[in-house]
C-alpha atoms as a PDB file:
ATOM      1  CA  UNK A   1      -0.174   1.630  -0.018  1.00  0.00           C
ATOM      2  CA  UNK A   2      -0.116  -2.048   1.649  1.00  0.00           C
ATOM      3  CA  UNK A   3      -0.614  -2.099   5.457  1.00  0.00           C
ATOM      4  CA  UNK A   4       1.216  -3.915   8.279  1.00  0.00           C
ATOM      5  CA  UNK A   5       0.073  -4.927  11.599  1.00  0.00           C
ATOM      6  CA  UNK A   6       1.231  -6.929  14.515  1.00  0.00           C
ATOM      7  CA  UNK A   7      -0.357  -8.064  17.546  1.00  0.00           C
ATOM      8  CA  UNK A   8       0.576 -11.026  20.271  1.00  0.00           C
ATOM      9  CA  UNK A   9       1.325 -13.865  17.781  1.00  0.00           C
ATOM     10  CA  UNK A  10      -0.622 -12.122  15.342  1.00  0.00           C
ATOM     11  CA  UNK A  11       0.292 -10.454  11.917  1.00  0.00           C
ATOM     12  CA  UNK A  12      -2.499  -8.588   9.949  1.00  0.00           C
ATOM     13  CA  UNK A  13      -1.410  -7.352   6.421  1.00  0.00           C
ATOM     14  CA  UNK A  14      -3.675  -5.214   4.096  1.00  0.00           C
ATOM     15  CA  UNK A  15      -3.132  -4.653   0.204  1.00  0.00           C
ATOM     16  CA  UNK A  16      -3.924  -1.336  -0.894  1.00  0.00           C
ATOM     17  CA  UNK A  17      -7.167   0.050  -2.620  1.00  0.00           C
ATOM     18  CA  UNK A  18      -7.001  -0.600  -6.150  1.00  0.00           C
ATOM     19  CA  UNK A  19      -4.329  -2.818  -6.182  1.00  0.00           C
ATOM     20  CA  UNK A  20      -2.968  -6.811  -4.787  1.00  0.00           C
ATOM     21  CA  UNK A  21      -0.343  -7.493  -3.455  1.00  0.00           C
ATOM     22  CA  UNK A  22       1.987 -10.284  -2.793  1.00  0.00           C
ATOM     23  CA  UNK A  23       3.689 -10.637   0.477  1.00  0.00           C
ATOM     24  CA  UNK A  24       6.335 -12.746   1.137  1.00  0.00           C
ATOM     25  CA  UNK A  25       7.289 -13.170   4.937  1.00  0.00           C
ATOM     26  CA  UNK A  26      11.190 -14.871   5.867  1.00  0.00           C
ATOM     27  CA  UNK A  27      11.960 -15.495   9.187  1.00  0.00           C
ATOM     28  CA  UNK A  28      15.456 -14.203  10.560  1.00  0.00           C
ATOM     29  CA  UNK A  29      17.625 -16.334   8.828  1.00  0.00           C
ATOM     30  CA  UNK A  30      16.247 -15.437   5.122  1.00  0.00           C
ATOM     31  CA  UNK A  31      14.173 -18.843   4.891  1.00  0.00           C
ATOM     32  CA  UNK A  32      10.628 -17.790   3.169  1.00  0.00           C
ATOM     33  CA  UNK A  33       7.942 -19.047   5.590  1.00  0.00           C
ATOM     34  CA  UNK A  34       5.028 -17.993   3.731  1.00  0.00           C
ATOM     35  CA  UNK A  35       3.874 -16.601   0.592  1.00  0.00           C
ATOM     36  CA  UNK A  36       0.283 -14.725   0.482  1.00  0.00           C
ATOM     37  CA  UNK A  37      -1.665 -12.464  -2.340  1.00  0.00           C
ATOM     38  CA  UNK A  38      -4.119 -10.581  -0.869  1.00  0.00           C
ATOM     39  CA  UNK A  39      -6.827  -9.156  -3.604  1.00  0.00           C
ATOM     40  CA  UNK A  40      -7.054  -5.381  -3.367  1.00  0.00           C
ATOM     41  CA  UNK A  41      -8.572  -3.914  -0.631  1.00  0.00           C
ATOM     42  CA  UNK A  42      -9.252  -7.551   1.498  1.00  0.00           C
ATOM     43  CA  UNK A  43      -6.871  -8.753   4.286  1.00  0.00           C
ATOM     44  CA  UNK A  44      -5.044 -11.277   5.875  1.00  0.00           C
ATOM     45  CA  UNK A  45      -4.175 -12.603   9.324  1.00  0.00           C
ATOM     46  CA  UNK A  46      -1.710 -14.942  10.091  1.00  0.00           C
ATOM     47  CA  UNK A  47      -0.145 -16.715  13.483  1.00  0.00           C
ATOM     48  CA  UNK A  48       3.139 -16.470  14.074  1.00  0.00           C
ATOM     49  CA  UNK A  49       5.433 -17.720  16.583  1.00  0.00           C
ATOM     50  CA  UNK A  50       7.476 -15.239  18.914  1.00  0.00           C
ATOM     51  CA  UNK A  51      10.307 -13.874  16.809  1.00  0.00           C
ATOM     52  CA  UNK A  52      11.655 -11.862  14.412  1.00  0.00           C
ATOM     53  CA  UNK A  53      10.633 -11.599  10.828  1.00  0.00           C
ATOM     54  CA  UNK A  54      11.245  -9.783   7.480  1.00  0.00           C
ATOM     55  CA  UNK A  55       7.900  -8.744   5.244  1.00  0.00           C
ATOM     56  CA  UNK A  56       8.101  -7.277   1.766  1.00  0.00           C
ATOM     57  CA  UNK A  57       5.801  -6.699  -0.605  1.00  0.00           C
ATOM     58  CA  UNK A  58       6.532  -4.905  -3.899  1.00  0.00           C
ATOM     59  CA  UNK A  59       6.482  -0.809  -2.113  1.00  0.00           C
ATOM     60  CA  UNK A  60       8.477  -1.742   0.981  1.00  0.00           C
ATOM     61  CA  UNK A  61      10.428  -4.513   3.503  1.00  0.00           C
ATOM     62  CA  UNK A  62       9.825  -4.122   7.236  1.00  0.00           C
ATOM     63  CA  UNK A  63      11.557  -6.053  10.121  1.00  0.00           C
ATOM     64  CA  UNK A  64       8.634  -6.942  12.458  1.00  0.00           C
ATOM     65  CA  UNK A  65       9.051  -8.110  16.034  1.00  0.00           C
ATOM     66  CA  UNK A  66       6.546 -10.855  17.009  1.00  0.00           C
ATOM     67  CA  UNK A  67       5.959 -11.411  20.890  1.00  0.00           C
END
């Protein structure tokens, strides 16, 4: 299954063994700020500015908190 991490202005995300994944990431209001497919097993960091933000990918959607 996909992975989700989040440090200080930092979000990691992992796709799963075996399988990519797309990830779409919308900030609070439902605007998409970025789009990423990560190849199976590889992953991805990105900055992000303090706030709060909604991941999904095609298993799950998680509200993250970004500080």
């Amino acid at each position: 299954m996909p992975d989700i991490m989040v440090g200080e202005g930092m979000l990691t995300l992992k796709a799963a063994t075996g399988k990519s994944e797309t990830f779409h990431i919308y900030d609070i209001t439902g605007q998409l700020i970025k789009r990423l497919e990560i190849k199976a097993g590889d992953s991805a960091q990105l900055e992000l500015q303090r706030g709060v933000y909604i991941v999904k990918c095609s298993h799950w959607a998680r509200k993250i908190m970004v500080k």
